[in-house]
Structure formats: C-alpha cells, structure tokens
C-alpha atoms as a PDB file:
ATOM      1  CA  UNK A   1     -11.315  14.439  -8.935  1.00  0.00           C
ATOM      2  CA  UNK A   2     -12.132  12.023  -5.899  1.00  0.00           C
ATOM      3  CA  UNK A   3      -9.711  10.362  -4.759  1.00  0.00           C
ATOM      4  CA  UNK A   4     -10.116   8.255  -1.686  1.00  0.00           C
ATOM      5  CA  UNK A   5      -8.847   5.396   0.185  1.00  0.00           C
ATOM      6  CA  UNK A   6     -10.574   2.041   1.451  1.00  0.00           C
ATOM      7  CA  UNK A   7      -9.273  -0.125   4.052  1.00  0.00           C
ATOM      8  CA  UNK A   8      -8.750  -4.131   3.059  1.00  0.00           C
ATOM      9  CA  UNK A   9      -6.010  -4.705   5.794  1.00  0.00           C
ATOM     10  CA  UNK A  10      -4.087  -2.767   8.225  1.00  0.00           C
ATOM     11  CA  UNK A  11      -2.183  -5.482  10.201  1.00  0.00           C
ATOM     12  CA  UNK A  12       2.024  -6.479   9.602  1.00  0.00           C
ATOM     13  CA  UNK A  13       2.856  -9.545   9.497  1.00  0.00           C
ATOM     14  CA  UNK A  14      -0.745 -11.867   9.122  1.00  0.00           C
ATOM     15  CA  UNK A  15      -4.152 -11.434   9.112  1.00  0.00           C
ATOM     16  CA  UNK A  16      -5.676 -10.999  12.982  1.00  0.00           C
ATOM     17  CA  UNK A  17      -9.379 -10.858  14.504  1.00  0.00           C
ATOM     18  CA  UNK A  18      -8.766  -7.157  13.012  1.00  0.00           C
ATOM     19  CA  UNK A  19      -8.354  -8.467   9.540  1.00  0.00           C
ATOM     20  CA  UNK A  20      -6.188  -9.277   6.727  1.00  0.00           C
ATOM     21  CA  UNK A  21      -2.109  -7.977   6.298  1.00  0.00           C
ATOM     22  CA  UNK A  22      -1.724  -5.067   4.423  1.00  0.00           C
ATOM     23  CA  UNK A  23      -4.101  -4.189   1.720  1.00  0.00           C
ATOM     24  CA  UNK A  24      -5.591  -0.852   0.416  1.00  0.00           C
ATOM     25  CA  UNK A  25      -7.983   0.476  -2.588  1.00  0.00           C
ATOM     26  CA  UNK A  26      -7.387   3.771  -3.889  1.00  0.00           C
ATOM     27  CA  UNK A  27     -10.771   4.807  -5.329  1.00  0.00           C
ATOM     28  CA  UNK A  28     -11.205   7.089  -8.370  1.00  0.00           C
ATOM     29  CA  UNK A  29     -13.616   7.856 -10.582  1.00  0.00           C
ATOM     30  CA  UNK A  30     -11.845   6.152 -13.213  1.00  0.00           C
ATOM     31  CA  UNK A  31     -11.058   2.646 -11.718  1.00  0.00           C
ATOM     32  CA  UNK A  32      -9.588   1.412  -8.122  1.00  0.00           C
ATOM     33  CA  UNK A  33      -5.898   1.058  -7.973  1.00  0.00           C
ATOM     34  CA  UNK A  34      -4.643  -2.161  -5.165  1.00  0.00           C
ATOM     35  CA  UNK A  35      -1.938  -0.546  -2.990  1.00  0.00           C
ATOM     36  CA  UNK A  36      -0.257  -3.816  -1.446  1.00  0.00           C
ATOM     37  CA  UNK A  37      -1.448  -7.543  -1.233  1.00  0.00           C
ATOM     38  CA  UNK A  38      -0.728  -9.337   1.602  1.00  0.00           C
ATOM     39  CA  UNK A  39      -2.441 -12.316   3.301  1.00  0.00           C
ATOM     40  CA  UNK A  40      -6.056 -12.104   3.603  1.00  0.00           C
ATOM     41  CA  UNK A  41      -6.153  -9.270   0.988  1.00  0.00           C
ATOM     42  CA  UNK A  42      -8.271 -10.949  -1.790  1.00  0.00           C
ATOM     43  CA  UNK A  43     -11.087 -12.609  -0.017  1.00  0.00           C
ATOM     44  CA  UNK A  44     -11.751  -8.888   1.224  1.00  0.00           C
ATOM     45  CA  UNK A  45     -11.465  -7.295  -1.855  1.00  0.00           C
ATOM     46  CA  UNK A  46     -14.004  -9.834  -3.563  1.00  0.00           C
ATOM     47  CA  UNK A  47     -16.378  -9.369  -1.190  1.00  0.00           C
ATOM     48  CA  UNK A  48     -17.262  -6.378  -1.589  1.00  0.00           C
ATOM     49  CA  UNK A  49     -15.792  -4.993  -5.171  1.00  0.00           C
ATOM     50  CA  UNK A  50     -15.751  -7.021  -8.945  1.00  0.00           C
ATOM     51  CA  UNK A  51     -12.284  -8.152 -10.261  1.00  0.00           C
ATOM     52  CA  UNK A  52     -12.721  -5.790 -13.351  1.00  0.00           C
ATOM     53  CA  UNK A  53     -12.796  -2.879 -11.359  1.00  0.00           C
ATOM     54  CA  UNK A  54      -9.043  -3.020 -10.787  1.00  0.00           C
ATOM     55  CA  UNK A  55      -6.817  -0.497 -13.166  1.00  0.00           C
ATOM     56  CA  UNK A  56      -3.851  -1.052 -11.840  1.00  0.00           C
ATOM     57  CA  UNK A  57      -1.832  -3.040  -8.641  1.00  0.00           C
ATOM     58  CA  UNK A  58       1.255  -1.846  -6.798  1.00  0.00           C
ATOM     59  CA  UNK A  59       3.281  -3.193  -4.668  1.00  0.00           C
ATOM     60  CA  UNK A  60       5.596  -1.327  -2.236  1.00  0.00           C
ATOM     61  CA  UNK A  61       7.769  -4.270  -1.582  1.00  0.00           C
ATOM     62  CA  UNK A  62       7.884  -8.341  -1.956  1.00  0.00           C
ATOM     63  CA  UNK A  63       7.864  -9.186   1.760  1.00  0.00           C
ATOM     64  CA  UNK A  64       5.614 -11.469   2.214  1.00  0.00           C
ATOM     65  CA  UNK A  65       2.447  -9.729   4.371  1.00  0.00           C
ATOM     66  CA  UNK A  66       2.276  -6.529   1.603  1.00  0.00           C
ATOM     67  CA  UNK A  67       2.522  -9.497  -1.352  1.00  0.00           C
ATOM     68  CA  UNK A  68       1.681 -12.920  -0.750  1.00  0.00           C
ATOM     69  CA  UNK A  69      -1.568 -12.441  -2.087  1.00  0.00           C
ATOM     70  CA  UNK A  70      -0.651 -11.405  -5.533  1.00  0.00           C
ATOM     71  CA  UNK A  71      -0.596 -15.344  -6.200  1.00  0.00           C
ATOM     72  CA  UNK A  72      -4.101 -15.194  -5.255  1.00  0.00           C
ATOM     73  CA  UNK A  73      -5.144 -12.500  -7.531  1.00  0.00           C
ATOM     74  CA  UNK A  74      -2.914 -14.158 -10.255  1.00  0.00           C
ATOM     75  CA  UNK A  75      -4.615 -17.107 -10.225  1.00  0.00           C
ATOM     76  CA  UNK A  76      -8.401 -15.980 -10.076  1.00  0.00           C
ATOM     77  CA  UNK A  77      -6.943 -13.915 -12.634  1.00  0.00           C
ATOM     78  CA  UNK A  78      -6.083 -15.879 -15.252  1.00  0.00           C
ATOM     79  CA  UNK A  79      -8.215 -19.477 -14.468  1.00  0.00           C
ATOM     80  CA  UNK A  80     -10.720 -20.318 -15.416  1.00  0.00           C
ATOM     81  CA  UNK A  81     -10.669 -17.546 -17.764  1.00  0.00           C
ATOM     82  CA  UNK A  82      -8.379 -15.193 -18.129  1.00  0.00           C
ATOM     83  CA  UNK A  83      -9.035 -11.062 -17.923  1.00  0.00           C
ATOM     84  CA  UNK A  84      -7.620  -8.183 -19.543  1.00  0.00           C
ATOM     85  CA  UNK A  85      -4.127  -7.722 -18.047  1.00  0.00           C
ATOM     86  CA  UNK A  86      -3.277  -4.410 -16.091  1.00  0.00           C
ATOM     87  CA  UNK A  87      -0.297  -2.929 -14.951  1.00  0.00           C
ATOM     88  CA  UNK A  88       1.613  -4.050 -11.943  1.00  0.00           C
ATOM     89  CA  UNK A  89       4.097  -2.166 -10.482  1.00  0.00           C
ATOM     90  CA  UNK A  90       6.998  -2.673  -7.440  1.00  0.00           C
ATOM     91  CA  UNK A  91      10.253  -2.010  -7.377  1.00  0.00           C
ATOM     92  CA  UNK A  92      12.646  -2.528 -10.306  1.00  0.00           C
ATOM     93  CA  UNK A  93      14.949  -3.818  -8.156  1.00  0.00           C
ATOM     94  CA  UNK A  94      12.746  -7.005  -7.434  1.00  0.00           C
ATOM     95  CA  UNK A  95      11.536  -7.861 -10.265  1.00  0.00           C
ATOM     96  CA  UNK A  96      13.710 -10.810 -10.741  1.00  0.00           C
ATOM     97  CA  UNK A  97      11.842 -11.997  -7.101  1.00  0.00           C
ATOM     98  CA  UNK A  98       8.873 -11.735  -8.824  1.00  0.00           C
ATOM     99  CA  UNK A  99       9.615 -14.392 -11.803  1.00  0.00           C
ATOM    100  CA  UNK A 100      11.352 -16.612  -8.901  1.00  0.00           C
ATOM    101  CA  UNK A 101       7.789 -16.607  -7.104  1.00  0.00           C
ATOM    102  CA  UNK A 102       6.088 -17.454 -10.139  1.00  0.00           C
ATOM    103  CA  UNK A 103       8.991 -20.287 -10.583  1.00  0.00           C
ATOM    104  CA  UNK A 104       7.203 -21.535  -7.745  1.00  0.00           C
ATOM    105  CA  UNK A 105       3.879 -21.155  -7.388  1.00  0.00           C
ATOM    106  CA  UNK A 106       3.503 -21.704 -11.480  1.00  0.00           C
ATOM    107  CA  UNK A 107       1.240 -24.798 -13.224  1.00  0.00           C
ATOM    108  CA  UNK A 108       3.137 -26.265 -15.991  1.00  0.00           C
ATOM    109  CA  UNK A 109      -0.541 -28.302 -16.838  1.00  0.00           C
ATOM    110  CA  UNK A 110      -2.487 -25.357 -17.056  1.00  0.00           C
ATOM    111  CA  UNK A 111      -2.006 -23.268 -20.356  1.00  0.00           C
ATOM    112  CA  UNK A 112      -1.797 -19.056 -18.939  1.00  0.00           C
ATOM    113  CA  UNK A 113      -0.978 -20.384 -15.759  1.00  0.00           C
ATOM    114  CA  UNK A 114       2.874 -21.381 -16.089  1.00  0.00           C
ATOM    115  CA  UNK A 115       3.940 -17.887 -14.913  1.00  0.00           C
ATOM    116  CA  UNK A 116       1.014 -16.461 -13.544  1.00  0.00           C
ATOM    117  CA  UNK A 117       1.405 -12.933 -12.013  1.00  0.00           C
ATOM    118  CA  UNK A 118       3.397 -12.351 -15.644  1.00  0.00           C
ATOM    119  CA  UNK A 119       0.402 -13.999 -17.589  1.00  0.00           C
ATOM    120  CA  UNK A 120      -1.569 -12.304 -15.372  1.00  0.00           C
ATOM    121  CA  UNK A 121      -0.604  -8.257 -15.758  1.00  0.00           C
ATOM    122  CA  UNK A 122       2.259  -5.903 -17.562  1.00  0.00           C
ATOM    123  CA  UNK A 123       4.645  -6.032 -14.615  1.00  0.00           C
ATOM    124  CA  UNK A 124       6.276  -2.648 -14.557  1.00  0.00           C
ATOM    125  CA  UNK A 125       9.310  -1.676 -12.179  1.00  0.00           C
ATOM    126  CA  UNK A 126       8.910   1.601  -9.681  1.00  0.00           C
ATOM    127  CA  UNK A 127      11.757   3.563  -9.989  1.00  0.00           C
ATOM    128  CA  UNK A 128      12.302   4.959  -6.489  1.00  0.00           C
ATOM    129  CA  UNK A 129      13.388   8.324  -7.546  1.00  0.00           C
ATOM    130  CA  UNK A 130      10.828  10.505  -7.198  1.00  0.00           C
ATOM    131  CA  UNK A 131      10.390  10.976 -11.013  1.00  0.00           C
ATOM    132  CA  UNK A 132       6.618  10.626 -12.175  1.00  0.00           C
ATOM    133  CA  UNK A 133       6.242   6.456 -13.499  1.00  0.00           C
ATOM    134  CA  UNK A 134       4.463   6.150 -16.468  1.00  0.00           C
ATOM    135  CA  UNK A 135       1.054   4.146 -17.534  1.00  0.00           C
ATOM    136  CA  UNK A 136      -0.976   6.613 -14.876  1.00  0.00           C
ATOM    137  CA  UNK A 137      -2.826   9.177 -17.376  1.00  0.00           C
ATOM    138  CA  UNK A 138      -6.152   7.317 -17.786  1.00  0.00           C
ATOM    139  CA  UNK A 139      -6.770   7.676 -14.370  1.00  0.00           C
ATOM    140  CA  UNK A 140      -6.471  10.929 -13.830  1.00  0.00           C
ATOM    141  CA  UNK A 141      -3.476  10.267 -11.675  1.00  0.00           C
ATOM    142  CA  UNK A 142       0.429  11.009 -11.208  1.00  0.00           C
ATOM    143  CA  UNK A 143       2.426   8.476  -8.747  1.00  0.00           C
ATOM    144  CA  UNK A 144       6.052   9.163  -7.438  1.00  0.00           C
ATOM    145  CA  UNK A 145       7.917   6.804  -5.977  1.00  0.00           C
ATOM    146  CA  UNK A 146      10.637   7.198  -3.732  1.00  0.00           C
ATOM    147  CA  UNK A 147      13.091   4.675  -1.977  1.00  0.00           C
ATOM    148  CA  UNK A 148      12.294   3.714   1.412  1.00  0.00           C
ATOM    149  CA  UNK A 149      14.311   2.878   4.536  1.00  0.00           C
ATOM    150  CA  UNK A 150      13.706  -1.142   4.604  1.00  0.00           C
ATOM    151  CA  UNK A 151      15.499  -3.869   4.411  1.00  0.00           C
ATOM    152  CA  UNK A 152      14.604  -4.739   0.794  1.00  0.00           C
ATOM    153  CA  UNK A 153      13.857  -2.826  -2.452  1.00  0.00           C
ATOM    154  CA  UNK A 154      10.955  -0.476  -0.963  1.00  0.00           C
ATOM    155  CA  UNK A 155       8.319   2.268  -1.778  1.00  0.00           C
ATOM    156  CA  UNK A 156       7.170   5.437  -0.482  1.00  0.00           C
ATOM    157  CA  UNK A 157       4.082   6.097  -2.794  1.00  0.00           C
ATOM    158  CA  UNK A 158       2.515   9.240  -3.487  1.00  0.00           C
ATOM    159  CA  UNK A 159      -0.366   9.645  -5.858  1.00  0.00           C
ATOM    160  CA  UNK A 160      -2.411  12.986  -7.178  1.00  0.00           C
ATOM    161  CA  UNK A 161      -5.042  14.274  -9.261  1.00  0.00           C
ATOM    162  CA  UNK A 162      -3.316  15.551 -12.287  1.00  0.00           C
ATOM    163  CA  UNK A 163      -4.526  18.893 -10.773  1.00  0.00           C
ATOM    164  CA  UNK A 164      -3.047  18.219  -8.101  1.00  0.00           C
ATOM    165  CA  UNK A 165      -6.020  19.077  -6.086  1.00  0.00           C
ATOM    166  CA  UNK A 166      -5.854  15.789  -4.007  1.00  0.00           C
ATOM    167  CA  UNK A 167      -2.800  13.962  -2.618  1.00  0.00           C
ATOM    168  CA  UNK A 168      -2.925  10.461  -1.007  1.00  0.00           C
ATOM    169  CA  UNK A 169       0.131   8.753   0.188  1.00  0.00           C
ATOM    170  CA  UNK A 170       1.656   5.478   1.422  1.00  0.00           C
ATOM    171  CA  UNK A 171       4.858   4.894   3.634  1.00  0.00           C
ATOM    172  CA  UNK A 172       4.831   1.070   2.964  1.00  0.00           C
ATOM    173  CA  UNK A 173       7.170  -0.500   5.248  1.00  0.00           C
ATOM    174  CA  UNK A 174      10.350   2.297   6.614  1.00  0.00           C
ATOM    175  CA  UNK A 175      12.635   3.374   9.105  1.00  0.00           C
ATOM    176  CA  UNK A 176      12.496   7.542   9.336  1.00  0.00           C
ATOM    177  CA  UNK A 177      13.733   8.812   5.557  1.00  0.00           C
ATOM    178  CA  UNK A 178      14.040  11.551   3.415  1.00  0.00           C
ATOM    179  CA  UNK A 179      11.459   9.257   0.816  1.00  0.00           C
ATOM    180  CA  UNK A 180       9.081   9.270   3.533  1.00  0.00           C
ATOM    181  CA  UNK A 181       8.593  12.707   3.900  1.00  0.00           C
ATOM    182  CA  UNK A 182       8.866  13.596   0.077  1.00  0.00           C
ATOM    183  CA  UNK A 183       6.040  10.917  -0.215  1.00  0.00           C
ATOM    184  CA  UNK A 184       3.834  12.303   2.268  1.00  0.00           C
ATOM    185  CA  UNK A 185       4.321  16.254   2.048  1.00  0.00           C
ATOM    186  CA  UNK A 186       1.378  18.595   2.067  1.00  0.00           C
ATOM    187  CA  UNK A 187      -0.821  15.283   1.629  1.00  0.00           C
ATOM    188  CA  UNK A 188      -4.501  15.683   2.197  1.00  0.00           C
ATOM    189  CA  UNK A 189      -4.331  11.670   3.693  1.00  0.00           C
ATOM    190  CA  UNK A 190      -1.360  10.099   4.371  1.00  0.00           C
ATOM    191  CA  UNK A 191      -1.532   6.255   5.202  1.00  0.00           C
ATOM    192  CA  UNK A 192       1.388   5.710   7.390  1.00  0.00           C
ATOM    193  CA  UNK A 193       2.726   2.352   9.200  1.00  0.00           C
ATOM    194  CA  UNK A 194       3.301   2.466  12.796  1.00  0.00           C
ATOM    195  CA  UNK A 195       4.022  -1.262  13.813  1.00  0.00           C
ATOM    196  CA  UNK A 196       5.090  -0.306  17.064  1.00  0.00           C
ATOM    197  CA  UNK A 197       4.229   1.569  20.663  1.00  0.00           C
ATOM    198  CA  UNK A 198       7.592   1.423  21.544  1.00  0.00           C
ATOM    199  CA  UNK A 199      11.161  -0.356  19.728  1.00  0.00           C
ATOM    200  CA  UNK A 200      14.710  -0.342  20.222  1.00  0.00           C
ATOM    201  CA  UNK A 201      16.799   1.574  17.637  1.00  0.00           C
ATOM    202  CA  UNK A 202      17.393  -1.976  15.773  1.00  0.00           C
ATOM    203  CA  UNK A 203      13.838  -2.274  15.357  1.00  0.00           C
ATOM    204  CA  UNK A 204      13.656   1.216  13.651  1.00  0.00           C
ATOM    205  CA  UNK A 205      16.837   2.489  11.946  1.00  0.00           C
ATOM    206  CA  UNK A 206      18.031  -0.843  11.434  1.00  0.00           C
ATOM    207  CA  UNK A 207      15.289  -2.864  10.299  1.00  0.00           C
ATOM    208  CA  UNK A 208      13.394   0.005   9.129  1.00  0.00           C
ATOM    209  CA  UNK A 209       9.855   0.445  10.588  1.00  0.00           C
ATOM    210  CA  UNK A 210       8.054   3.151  12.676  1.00  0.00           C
ATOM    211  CA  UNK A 211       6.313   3.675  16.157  1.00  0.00           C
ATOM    212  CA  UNK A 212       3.272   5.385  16.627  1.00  0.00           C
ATOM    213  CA  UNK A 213       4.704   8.633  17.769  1.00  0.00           C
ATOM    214  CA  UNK A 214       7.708   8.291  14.734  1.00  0.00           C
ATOM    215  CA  UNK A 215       4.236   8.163  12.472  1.00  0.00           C
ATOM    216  CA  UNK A 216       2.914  11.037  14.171  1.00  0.00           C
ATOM    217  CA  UNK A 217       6.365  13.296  13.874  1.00  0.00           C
ATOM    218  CA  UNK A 218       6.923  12.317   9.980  1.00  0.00           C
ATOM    219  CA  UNK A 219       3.226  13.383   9.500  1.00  0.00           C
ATOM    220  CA  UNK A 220       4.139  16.804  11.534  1.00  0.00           C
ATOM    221  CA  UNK A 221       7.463  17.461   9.446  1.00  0.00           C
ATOM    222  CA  UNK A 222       5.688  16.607   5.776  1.00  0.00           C
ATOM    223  CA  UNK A 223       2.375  19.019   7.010  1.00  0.00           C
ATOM    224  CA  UNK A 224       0.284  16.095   5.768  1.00  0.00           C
ATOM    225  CA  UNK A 225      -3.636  16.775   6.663  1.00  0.00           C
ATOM    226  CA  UNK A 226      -5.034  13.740   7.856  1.00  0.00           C
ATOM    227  CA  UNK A 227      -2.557  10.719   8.826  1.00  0.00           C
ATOM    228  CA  UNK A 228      -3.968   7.167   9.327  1.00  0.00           C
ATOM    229  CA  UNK A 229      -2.418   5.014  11.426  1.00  0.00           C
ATOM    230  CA  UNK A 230      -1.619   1.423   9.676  1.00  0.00           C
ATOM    231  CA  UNK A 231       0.166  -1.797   9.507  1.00  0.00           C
ATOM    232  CA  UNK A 232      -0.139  -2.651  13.554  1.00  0.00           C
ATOM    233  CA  UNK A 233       1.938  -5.106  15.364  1.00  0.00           C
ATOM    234  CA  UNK A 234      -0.655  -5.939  17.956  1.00  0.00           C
ATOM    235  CA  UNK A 235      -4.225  -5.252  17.491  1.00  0.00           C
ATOM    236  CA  UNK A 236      -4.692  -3.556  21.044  1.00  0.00           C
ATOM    237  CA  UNK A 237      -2.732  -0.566  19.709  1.00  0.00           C
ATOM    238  CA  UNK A 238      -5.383   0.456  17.718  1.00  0.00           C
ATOM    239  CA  UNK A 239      -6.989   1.696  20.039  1.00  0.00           C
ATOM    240  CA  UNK A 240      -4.174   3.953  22.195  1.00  0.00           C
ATOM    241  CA  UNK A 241      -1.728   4.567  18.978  1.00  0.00           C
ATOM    242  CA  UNK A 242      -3.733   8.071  18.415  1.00  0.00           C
ATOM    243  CA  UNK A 243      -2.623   8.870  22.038  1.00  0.00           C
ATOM    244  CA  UNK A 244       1.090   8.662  21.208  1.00  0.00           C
ATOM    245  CA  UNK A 245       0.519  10.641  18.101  1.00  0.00           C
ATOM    246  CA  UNK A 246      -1.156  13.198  19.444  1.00  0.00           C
ATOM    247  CA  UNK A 247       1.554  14.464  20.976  1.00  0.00           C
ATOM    248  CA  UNK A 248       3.369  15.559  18.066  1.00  0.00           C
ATOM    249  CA  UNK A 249       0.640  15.383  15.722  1.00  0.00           C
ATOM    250  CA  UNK A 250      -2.023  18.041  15.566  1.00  0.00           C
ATOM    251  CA  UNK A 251      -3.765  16.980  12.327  1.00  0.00           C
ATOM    252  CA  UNK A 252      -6.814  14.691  11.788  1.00  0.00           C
ATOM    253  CA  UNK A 253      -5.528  10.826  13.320  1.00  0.00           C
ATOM    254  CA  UNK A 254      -7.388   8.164  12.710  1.00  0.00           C
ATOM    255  CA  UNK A 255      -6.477   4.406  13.034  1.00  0.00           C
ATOM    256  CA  UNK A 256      -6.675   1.943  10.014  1.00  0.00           C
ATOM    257  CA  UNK A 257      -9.748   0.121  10.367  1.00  0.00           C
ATOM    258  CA  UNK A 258     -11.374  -3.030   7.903  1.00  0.00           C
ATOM    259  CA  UNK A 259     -13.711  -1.157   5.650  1.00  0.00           C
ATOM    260  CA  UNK A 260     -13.436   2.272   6.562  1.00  0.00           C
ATOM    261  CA  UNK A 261     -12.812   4.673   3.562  1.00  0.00           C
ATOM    262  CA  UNK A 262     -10.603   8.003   3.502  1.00  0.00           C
ATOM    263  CA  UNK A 263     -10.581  11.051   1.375  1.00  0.00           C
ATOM    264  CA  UNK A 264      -9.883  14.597   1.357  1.00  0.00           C
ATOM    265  CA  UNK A 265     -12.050  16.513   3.757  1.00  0.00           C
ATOM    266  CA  UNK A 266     -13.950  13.682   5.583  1.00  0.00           C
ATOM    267  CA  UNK A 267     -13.164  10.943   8.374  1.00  0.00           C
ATOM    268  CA  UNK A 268     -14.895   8.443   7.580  1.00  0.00           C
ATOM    269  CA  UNK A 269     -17.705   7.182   5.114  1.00  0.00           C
ATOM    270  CA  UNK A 270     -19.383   3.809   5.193  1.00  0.00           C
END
C-alpha cells in the first residue's frame, strides 16, 4: 500500500507567511485521512482536494491551533447540504470539550446545524493506550494511539499498512515520552514537532513540547527513517532546524513545508 503524507500546515500557534497551524493529509489509496485542524487548515485543504475525499479526521488534541478548524469543516459539512458523516477521532478524555465547542459555535435556526461537528461525523474517542482503535479496516490501515506528554488529553499517532509494510507517525504536541517513541519506532516517516531552537526546562517537561535537536534525538532512539520537522515557533527556523538535528540525527531530515508530500522511500514529490 502507499501511504504518504501531504503538508496543509506546519506552524504552532497561527497561520504565518509559511502557512496555516497544524494540518496534515495522510494519503492512501483508499481515501485521505485529516491528521489535525488548526487555523488556516480548510481553505488549504479545499484548494487543492474535494470534501468527499476525506475517510476519516483525527485530532491529536483540542488546543486550539491543531482544532479550531474543525468548526470550519463542520459547517461546510453539513450546510448547505449535508455529506455522508465519517469518523472523527481525539481523545476520549475530551470529548465532553468537543460538545461544549459545539454549545458554542452551534445554529439553533439552522436544522443539522445545532451541534455541528456531532451532526457532522461519528465522533469516536482515541484511547491513548497503544491498543489498535477500531473503524480503520477499509483503509487498509491500523492506528495506535498513545498518551502524550502535554498539558491536555494528547496523541502520539501511529498508522500502518495492515502489512505493516509502511509506518507513518505523528508526535502532535509533547514533552520527551515513552508514547512518543512507541509512536514513532522503526517508522519509515515520522512527522515530529519541534517548536523550538532552544527552551527552558518549563517550556519542555513542563509544558510539554520539543526543540529541534529533542526532535532529532527521539527520532534517533525510535530508529525512525525519515523525520520531518513540524509545528515551528518562528518561521526562520525552518531553515537552520535540520542543523540542530543533524547532530543527533543521521536519518533523512527534512523541514515541514506547505504542499510538500512524504512517503516511504522518497523526499519529496510535487
């Protein structure tokens, strides 16, 4: 099976010059699966890619710049028609968050759209244990989730080929954890956040994000094959964070960029 990954946005926090907040398209033969949602997400998805194409959407954790755009989707979703639902999955945890943003954002008026992300899709909670979730065997896929070091309810993702001949994983948003490295070993492209060049010990174990080099040494100790380099504080580090990698980091390093598509055993493909 091919299995690869296409960039929407790479960026924490908001959308930059670089692009949108997080956002990423795992591409299979089957359908593409949306890995995170966050500001900016949808108009780059739509331009490019047909609403129907989607199989399934998860979400590694309800902060706002991997999320806020799931209102976005829910709404194109289900006005001014509505399409077949699909699976969306975060963590169990939060899935009371999830009917408290719909509390919100909801249109009483509007028949479908009084709750819509749950009008929308079959919202389905991650477990965070490593076990295999369900709903995944249409696609050709397995996905483990495992809990990550953050200050909310939070995913490490890991999806394969039933085979197992192709691994692709996510950190989402985490400190340095045993989740992480579960998540990512042996994978042939591991998408990994590095928000930082450089952060104080309260940015990292207690807040829960990585640097650069952190990325670099979590890719090392999992023997992932090819790590990308994601979720950026500043967009300048884009071009240096490979620098800091590479000296823990022998692998293939590349830096998240708009557009660019991943797989097993390429780079890059337009």
């Amino acid at each position: 099976m091919t299995l690869t990954v296409e960039i929407l946005g790479s960026n924490a926090t908001a959308p930059s010059a670089a692009g949108p907040a997080s956002g990423y398209l795992l591409r299979t033969e089957a359908g593409m699966v949306l890995v995170d949602a966050g500001p900016g997400v949808m108009a780059e998805y739509v331009s490019r890619h047909s609403l129907s194409d989607l199989r399934a959407i998860v979400v590694t954790h309800l902060h706002a710049d991997h999320s806020l755009d799931l209102m976005a989707f829910a709404y194109r979703w289900t006005f001014p028609e509505r399409l077949p639902r699909i699976p969306l999955y975060l963590p169990e945890e939060d899935l009371p968050r999830l009917r408290a943003f719909d509390a919100v954002f909801g249109i009483d008026t509007l028949p479908g759209m009084e709750s819509p992300t749950h009008a929308a899709w079959d919202v389905r909670g991650l477990r965070l244990d490593g076990s295999a979730e369900e709903g995944w065997e249409e696609l050709g896929l397995q996905l483990r989730s495992y809990r990550a070091h953050h200050p909310v309810p939070a995913a490490c993702l890991r999806f394969s080929s039933v085979a197992e001949e192709a691994v692709v994983a996510f950190s989402g948003d985490t400190g340095h954890c045993e989740g992480l490295l579960q998540a990512a070993q042996d994978a042939d492209v591991f998408i990994c956040e590095a928000t930082y060049l450089k952060a104080d010990p309260q940015a990292t174990d207690g807040h829960g994000h990585l640097t650069a080099r952190m990325a670099g040494e979590a890719a090392a100790q999992a023997g992932a094959g090819h790590l990308v380099l994601s979720h950026f504080g500043l967009d300048e580090m884009r071009a240096v964070a490979g620098e800091h990698v590479a000296e823990v980091f022998d692998g293939t390093v590349s830096a998240a960029e708009r557009g660019a598509v991943y797989g097993p055993g390429r780079v890059t493909v337009s």
